[in-house]
PDB file of N, CA and C in Angstrom:
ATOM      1  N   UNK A   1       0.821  -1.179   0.000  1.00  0.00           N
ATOM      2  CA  UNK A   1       0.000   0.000   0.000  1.00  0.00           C
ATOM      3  C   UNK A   1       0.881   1.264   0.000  1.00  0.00           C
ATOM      4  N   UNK A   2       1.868   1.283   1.387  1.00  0.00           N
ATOM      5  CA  UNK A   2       2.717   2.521   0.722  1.00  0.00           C
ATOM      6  C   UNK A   2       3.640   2.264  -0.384  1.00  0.00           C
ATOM      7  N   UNK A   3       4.166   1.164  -1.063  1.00  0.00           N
ATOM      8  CA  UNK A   3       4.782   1.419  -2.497  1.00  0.00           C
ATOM      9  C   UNK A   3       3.868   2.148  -3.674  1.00  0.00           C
ATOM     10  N   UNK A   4       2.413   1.511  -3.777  1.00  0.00           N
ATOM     11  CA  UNK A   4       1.394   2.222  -4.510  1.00  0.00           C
ATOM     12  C   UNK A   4       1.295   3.909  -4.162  1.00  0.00           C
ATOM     13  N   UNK A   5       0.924   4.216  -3.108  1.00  0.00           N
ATOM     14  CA  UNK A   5       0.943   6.073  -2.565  1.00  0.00           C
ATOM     15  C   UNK A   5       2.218   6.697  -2.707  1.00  0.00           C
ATOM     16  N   UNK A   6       2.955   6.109  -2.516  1.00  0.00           N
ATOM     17  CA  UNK A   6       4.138   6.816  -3.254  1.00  0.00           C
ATOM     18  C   UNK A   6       4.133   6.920  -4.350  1.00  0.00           C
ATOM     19  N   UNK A   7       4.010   5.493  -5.394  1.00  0.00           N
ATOM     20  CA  UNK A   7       4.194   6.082  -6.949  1.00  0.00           C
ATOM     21  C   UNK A   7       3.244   6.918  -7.411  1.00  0.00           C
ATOM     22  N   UNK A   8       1.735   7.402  -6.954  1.00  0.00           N
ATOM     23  CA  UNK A   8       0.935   8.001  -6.768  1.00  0.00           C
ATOM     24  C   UNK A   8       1.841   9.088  -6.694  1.00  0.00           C
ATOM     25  N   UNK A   9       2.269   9.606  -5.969  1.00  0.00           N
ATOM     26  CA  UNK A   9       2.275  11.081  -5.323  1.00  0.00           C
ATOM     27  C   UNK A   9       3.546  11.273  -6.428  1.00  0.00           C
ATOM     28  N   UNK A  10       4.523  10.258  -6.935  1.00  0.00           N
ATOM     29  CA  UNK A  10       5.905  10.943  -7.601  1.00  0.00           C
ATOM     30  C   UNK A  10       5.213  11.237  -8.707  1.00  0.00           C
ATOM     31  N   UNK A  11       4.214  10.125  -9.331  1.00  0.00           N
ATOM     32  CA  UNK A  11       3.682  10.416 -10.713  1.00  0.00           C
ATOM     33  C   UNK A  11       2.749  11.621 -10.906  1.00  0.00           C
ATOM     34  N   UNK A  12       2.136  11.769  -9.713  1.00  0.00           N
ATOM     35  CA  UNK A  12       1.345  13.488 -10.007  1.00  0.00           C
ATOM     36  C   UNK A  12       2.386  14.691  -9.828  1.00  0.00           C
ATOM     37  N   UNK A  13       4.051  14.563  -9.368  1.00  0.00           N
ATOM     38  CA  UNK A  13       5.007  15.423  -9.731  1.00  0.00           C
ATOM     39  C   UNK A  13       5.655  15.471 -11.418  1.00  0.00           C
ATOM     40  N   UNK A  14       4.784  14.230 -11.939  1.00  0.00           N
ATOM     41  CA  UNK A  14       5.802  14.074 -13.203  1.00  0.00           C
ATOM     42  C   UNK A  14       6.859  12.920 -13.523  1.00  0.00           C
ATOM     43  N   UNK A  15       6.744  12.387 -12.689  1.00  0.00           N
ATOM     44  CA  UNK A  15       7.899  11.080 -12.392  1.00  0.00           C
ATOM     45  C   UNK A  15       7.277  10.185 -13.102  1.00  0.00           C
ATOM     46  N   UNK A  16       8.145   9.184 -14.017  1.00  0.00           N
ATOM     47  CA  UNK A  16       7.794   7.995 -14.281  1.00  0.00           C
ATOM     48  C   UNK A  16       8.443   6.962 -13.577  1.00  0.00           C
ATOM     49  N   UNK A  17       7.561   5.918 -13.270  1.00  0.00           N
ATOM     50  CA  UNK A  17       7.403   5.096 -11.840  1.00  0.00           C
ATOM     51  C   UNK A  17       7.303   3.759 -12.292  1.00  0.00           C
ATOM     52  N   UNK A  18       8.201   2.924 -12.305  1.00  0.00           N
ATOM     53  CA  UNK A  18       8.213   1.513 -11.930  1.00  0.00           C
ATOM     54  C   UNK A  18       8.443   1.018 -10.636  1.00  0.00           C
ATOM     55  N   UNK A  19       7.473  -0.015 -10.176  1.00  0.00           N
ATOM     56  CA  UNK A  19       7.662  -0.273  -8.776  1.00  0.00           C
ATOM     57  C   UNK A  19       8.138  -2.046  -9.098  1.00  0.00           C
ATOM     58  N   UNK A  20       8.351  -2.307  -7.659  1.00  0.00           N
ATOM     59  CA  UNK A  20       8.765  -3.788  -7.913  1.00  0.00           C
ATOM     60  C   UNK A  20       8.420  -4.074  -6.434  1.00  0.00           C
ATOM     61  N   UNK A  21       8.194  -5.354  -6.255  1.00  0.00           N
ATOM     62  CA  UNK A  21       7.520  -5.467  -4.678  1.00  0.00           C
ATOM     63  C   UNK A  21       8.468  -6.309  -3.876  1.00  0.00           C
ATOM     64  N   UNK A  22       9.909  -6.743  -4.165  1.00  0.00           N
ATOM     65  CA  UNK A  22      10.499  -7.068  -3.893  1.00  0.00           C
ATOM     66  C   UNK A  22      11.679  -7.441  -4.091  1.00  0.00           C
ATOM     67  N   UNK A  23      13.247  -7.092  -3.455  1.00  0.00           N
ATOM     68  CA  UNK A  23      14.385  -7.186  -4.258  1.00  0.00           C
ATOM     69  C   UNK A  23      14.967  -8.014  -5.549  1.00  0.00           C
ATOM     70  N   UNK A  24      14.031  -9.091  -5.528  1.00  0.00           N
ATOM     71  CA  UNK A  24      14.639  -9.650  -6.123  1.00  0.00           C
ATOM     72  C   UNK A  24      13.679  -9.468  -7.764  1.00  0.00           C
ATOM     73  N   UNK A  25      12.773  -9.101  -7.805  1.00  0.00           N
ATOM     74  CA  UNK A  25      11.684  -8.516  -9.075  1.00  0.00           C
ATOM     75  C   UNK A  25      12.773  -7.280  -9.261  1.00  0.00           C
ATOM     76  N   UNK A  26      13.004  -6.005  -8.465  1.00  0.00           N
ATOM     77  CA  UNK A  26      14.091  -4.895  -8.613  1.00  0.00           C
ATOM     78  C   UNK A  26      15.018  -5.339  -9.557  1.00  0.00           C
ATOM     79  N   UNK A  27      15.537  -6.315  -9.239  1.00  0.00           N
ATOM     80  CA  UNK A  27      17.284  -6.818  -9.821  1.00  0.00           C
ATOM     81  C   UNK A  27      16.573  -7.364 -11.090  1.00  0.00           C
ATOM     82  N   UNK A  28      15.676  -8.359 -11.534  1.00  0.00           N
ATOM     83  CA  UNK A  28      15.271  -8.381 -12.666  1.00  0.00           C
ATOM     84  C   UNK A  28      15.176  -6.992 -13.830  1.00  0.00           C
ATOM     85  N   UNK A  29      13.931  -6.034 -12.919  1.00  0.00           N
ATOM     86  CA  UNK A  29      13.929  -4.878 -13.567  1.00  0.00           C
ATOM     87  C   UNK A  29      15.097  -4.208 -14.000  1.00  0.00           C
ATOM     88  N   UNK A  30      16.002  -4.065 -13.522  1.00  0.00           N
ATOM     89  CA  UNK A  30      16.816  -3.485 -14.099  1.00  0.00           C
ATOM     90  C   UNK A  30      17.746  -4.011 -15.059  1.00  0.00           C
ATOM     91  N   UNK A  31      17.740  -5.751 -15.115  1.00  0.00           N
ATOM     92  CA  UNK A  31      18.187  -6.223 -16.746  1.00  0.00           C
ATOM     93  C   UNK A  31      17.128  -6.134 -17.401  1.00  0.00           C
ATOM     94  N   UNK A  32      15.698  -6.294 -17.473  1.00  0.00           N
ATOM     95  CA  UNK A  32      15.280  -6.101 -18.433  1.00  0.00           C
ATOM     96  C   UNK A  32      14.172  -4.913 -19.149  1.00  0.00           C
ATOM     97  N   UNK A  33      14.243  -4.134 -18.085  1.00  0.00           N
ATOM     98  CA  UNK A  33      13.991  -2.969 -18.616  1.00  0.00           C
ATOM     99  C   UNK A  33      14.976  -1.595 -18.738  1.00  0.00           C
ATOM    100  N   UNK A  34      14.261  -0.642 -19.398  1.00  0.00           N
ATOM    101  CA  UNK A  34      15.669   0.569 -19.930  1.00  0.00           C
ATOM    102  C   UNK A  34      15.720   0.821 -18.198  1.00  0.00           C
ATOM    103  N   UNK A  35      17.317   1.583 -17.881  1.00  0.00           N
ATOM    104  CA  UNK A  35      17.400   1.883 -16.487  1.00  0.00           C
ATOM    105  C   UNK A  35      16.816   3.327 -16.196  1.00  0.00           C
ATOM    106  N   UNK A  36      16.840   3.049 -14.972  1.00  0.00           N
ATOM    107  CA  UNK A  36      16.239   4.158 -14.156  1.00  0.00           C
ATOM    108  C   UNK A  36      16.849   5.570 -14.098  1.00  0.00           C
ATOM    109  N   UNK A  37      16.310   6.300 -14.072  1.00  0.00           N
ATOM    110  CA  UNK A  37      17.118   7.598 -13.564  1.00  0.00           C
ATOM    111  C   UNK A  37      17.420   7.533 -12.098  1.00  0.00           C
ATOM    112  N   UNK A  38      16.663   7.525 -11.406  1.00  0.00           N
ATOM    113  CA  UNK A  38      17.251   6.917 -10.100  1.00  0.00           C
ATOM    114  C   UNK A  38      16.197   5.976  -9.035  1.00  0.00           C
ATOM    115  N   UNK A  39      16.317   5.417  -8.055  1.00  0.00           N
ATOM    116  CA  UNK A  39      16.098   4.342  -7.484  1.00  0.00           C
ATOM    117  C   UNK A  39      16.044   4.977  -6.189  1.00  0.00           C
ATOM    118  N   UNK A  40      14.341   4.707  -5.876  1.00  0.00           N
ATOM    119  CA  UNK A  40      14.360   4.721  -3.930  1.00  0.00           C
ATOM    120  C   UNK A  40      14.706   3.509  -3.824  1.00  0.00           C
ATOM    121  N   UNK A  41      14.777   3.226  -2.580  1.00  0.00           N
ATOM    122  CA  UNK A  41      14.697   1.748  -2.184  1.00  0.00           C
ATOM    123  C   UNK A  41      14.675   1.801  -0.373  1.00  0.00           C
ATOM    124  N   UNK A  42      14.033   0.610  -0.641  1.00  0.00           N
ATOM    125  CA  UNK A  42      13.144   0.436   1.296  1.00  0.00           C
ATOM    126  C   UNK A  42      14.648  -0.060   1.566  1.00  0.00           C
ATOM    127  N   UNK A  43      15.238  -0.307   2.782  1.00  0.00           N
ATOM    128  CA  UNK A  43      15.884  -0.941   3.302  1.00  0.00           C
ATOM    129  C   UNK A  43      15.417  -2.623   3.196  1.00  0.00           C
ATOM    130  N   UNK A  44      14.160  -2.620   3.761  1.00  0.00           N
ATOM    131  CA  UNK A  44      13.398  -3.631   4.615  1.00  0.00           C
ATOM    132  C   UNK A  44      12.872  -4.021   3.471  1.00  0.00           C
ATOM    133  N   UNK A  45      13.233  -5.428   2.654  1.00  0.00           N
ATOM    134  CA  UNK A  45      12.417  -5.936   1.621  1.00  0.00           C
ATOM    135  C   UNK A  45      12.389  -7.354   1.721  1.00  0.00           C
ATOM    136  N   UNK A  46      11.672  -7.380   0.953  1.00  0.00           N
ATOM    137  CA  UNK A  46      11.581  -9.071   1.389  1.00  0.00           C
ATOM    138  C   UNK A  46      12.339  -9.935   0.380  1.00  0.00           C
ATOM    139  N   UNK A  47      12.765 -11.200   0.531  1.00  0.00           N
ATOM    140  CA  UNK A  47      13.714 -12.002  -0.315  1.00  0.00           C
ATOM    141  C   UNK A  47      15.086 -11.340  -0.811  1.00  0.00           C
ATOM    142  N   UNK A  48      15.034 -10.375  -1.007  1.00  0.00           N
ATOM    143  CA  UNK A  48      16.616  -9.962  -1.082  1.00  0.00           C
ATOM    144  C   UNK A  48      16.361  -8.568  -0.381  1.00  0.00           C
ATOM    145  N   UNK A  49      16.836  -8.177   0.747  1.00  0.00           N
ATOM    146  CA  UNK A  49      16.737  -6.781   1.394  1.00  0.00           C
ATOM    147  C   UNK A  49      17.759  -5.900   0.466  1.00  0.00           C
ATOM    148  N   UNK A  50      17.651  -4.502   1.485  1.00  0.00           N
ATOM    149  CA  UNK A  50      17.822  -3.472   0.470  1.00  0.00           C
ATOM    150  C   UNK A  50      19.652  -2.933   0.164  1.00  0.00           C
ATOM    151  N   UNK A  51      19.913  -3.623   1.482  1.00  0.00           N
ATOM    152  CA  UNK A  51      21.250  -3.539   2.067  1.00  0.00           C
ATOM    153  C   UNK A  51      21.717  -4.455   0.387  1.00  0.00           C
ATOM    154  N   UNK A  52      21.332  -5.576   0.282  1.00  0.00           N
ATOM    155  CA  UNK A  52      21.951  -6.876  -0.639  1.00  0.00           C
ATOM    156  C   UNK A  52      21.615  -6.254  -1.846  1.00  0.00           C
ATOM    157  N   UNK A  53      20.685  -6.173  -2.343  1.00  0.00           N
ATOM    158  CA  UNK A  53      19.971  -5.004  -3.633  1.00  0.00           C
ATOM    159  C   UNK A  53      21.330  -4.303  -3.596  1.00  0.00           C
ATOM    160  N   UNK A  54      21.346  -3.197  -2.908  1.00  0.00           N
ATOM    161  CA  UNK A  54      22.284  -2.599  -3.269  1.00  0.00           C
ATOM    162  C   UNK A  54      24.231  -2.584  -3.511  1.00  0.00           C
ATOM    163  N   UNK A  55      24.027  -3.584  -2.676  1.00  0.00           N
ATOM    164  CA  UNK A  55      25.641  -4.331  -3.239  1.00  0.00           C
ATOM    165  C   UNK A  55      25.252  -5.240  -4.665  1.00  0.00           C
ATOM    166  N   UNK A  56      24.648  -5.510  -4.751  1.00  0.00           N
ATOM    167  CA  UNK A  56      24.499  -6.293  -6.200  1.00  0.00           C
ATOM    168  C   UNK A  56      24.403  -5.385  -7.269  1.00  0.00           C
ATOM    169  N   UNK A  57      23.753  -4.160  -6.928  1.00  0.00           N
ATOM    170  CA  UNK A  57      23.376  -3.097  -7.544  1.00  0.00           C
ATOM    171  C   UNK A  57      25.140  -2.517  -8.572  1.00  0.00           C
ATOM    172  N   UNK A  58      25.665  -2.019  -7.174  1.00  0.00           N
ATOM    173  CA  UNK A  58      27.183  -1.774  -7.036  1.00  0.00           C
ATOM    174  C   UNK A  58      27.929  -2.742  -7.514  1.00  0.00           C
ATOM    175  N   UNK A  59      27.916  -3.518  -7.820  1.00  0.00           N
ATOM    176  CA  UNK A  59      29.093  -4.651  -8.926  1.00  0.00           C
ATOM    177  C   UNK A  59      28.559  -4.783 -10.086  1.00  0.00           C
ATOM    178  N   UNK A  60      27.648  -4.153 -10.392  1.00  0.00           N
ATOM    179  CA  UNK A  60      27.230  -3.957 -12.161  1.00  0.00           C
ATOM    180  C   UNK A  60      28.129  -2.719 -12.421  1.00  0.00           C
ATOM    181  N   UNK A  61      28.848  -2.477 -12.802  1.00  0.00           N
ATOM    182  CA  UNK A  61      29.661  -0.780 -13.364  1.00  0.00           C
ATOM    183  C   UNK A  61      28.161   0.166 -14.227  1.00  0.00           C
ATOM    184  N   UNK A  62      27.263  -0.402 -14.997  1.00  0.00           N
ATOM    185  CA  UNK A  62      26.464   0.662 -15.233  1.00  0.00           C
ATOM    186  C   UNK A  62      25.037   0.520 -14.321  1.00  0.00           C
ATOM    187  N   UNK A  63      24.480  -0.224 -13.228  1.00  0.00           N
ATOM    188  CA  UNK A  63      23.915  -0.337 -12.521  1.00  0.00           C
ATOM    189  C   UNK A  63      24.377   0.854 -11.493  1.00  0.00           C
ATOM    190  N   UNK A  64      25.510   0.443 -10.998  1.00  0.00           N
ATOM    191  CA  UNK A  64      26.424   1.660  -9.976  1.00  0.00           C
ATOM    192  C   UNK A  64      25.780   3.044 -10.246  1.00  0.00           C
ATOM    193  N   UNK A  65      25.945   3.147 -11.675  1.00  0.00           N
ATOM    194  CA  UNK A  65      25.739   4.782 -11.744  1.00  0.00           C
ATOM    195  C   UNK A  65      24.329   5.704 -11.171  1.00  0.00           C
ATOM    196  N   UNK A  66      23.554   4.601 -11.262  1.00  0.00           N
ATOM    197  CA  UNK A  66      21.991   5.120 -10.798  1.00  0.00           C
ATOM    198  C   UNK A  66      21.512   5.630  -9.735  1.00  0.00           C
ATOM    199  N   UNK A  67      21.586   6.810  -9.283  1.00  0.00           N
ATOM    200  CA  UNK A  67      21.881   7.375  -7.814  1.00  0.00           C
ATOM    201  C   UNK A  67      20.736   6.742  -7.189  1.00  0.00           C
ATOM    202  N   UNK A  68      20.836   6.357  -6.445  1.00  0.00           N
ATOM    203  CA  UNK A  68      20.072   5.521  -5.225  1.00  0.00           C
ATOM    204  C   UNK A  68      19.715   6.506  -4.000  1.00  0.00           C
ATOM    205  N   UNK A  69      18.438   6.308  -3.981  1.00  0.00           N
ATOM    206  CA  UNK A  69      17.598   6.900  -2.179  1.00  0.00           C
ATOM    207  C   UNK A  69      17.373   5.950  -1.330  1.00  0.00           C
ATOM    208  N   UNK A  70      17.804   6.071  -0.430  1.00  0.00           N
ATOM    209  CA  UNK A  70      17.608   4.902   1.085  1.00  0.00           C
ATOM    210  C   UNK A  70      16.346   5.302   1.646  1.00  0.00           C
ATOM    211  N   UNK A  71      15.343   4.593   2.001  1.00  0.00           N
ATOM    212  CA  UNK A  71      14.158   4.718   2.627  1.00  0.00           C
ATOM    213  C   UNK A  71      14.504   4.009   4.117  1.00  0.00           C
ATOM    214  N   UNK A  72      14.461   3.890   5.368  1.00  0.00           N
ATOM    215  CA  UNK A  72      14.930   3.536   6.405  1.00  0.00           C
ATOM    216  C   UNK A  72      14.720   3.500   7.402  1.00  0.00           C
ATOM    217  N   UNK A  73      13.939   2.736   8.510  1.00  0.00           N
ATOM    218  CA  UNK A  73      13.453   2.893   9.586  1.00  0.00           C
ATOM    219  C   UNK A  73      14.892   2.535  11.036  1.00  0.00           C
ATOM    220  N   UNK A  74      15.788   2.006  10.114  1.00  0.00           N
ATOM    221  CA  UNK A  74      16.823   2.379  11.127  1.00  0.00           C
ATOM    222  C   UNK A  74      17.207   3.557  11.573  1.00  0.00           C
ATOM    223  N   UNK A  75      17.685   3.468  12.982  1.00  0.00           N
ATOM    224  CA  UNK A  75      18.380   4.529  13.915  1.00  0.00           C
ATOM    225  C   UNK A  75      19.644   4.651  13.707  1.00  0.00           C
ATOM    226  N   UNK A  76      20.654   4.094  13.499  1.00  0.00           N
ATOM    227  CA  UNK A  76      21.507   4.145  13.041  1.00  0.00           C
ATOM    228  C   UNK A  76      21.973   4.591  11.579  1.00  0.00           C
ATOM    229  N   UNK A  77      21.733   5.530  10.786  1.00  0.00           N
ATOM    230  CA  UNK A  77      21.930   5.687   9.491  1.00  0.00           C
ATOM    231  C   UNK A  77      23.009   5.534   8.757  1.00  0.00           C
ATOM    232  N   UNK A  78      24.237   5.753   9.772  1.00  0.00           N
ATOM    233  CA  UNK A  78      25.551   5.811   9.301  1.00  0.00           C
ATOM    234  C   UNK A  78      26.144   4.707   8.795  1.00  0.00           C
ATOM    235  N   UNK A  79      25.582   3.731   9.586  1.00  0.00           N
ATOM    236  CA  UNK A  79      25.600   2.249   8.976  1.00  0.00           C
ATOM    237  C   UNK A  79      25.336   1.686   7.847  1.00  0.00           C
ATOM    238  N   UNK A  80      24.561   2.796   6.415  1.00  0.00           N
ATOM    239  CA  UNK A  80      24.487   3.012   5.376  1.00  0.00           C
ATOM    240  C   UNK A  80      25.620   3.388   4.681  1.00  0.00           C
ATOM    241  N   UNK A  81      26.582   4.348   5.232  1.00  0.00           N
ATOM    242  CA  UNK A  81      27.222   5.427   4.507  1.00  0.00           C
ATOM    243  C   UNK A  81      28.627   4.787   3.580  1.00  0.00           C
ATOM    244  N   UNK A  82      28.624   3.037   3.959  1.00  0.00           N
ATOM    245  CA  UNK A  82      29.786   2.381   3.010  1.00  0.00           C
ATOM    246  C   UNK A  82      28.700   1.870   1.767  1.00  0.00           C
ATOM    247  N   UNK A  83      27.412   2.036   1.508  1.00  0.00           N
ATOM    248  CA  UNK A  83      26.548   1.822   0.347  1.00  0.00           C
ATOM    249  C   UNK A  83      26.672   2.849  -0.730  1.00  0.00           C
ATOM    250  N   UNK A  84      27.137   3.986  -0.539  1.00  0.00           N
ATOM    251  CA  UNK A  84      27.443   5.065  -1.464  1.00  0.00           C
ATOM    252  C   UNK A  84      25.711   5.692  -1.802  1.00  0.00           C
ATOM    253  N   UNK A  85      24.612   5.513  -0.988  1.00  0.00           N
ATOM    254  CA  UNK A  85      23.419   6.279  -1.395  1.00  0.00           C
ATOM    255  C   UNK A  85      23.290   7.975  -1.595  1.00  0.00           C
ATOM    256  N   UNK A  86      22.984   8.094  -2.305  1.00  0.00           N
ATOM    257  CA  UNK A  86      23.298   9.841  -2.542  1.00  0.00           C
ATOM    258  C   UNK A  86      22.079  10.665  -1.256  1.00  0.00           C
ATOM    259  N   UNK A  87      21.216   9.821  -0.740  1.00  0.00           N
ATOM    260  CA  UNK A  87      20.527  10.087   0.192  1.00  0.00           C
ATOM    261  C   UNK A  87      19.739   9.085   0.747  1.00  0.00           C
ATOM    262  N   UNK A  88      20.354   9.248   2.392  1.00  0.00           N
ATOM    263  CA  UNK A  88      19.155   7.866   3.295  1.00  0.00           C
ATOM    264  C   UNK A  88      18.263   8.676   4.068  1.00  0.00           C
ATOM    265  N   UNK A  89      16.615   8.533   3.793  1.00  0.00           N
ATOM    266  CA  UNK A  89      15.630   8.875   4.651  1.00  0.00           C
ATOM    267  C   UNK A  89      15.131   8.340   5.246  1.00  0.00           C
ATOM    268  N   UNK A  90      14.688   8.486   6.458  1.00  0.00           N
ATOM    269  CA  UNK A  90      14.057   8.023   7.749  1.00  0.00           C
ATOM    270  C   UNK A  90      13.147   7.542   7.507  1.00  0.00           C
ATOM    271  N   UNK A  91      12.210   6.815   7.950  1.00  0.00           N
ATOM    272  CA  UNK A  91      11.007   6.454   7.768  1.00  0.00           C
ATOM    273  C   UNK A  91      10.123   6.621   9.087  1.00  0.00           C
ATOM    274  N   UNK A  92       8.931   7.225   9.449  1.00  0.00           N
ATOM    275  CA  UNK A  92       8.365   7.760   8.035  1.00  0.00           C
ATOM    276  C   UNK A  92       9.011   8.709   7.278  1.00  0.00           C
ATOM    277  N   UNK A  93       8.803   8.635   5.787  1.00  0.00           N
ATOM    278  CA  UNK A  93       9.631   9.621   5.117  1.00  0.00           C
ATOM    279  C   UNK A  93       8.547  11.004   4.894  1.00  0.00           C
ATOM    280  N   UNK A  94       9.345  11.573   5.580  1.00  0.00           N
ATOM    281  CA  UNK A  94       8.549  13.440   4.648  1.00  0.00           C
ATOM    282  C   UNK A  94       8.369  13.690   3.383  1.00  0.00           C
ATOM    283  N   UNK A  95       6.969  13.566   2.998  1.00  0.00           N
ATOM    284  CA  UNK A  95       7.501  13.476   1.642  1.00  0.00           C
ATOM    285  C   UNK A  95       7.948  14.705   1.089  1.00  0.00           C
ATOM    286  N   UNK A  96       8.053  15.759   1.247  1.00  0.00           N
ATOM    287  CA  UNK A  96       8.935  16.935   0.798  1.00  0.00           C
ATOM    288  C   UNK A  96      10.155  16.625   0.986  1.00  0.00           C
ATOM    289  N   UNK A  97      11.076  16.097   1.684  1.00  0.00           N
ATOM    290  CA  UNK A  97      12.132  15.896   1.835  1.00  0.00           C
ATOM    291  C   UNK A  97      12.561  14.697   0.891  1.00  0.00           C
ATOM    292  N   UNK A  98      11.680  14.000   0.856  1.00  0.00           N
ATOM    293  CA  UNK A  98      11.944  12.956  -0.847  1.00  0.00           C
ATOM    294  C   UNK A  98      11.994  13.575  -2.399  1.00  0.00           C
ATOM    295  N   UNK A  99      11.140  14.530  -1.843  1.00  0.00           N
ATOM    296  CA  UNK A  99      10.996  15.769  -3.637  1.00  0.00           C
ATOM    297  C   UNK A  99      12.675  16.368  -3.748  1.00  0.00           C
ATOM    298  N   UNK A 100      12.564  16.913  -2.447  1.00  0.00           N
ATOM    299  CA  UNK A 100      13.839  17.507  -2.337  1.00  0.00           C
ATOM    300  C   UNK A 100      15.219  16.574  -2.911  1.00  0.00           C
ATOM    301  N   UNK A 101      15.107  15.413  -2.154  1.00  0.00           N
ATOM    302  CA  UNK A 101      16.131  14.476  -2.273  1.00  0.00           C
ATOM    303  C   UNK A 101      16.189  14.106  -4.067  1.00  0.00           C
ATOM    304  N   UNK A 102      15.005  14.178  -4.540  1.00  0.00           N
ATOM    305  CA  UNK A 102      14.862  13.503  -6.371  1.00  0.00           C
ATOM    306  C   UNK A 102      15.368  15.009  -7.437  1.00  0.00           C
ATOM    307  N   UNK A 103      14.913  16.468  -6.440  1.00  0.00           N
ATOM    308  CA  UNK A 103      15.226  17.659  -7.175  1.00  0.00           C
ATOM    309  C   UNK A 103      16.820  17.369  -7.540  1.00  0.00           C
ATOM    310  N   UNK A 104      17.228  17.214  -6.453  1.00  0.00           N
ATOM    311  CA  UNK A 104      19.057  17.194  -6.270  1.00  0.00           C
ATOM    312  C   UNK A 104      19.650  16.796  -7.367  1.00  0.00           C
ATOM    313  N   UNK A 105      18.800  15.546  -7.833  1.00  0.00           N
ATOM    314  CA  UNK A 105      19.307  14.239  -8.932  1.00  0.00           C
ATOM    315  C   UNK A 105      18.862  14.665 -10.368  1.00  0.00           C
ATOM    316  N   UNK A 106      17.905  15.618 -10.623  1.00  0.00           N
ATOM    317  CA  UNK A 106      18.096  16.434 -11.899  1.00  0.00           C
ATOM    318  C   UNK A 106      16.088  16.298 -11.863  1.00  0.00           C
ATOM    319  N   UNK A 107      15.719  16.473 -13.412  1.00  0.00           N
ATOM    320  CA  UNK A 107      14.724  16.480 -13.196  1.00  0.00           C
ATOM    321  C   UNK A 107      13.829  15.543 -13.305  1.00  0.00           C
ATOM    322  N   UNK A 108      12.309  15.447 -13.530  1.00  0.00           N
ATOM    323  CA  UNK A 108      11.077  14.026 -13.509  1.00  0.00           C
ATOM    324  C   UNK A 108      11.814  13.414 -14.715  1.00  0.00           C
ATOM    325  N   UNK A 109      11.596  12.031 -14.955  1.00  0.00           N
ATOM    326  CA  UNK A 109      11.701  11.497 -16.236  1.00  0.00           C
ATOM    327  C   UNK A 109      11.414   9.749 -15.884  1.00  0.00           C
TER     328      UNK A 109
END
């Protein structure tokens, strides 16, 4: 339900939105569809979490490039910061502070 309200709310900014309901559908998506401009991602996923997603992510050389958002109900955030995410948000996430975080990365597409 919140993966759906989110792509909701990016797509009435203009965003085009593929969702995937779990890491390991993600890692498909991205061999077989064109790549992303950039990638939220939950921490907390099921069958391949977000932590593993994203090291798998990171040993593709053109996967790597896709700036990545951390979604995160951990307290500890820093414990992210050897993943290279261009931004980790708290959860719940603000969603202004997610607009903010996607402005950074250029524009909707």
């Amino acid at each position: 339900m919140l993966r759906a309200n989110l792509a909701e709310l990016l797509m009435s900014e203009g965003y085009q939105v593929s969702c995937a309901a779990d890491g390991v559908e993600a890692l498909l998506r991205l061999v077989r569809e064109p790549l992303p401009a950039a990638i939220i991602l939950d921490i907390v996923l099921p069958k391949v979490n977000g932590i593993s997603f994203r090291q798998r992510q990171m040993a593709v050389p053109e996967l790597s490039q896709i700036p990545t958002i951390a979604l995160t109900a951990m307290k500890n955030l820093g414990d992210l910061d050897h993943l290279g995410f261009r931004h980790v948000l708290p959860k719940p996430t603000n969603i202004d502070h997610l607009f903010e975080a996607l402005a950074q990365l250029g524009s909707p597409s």
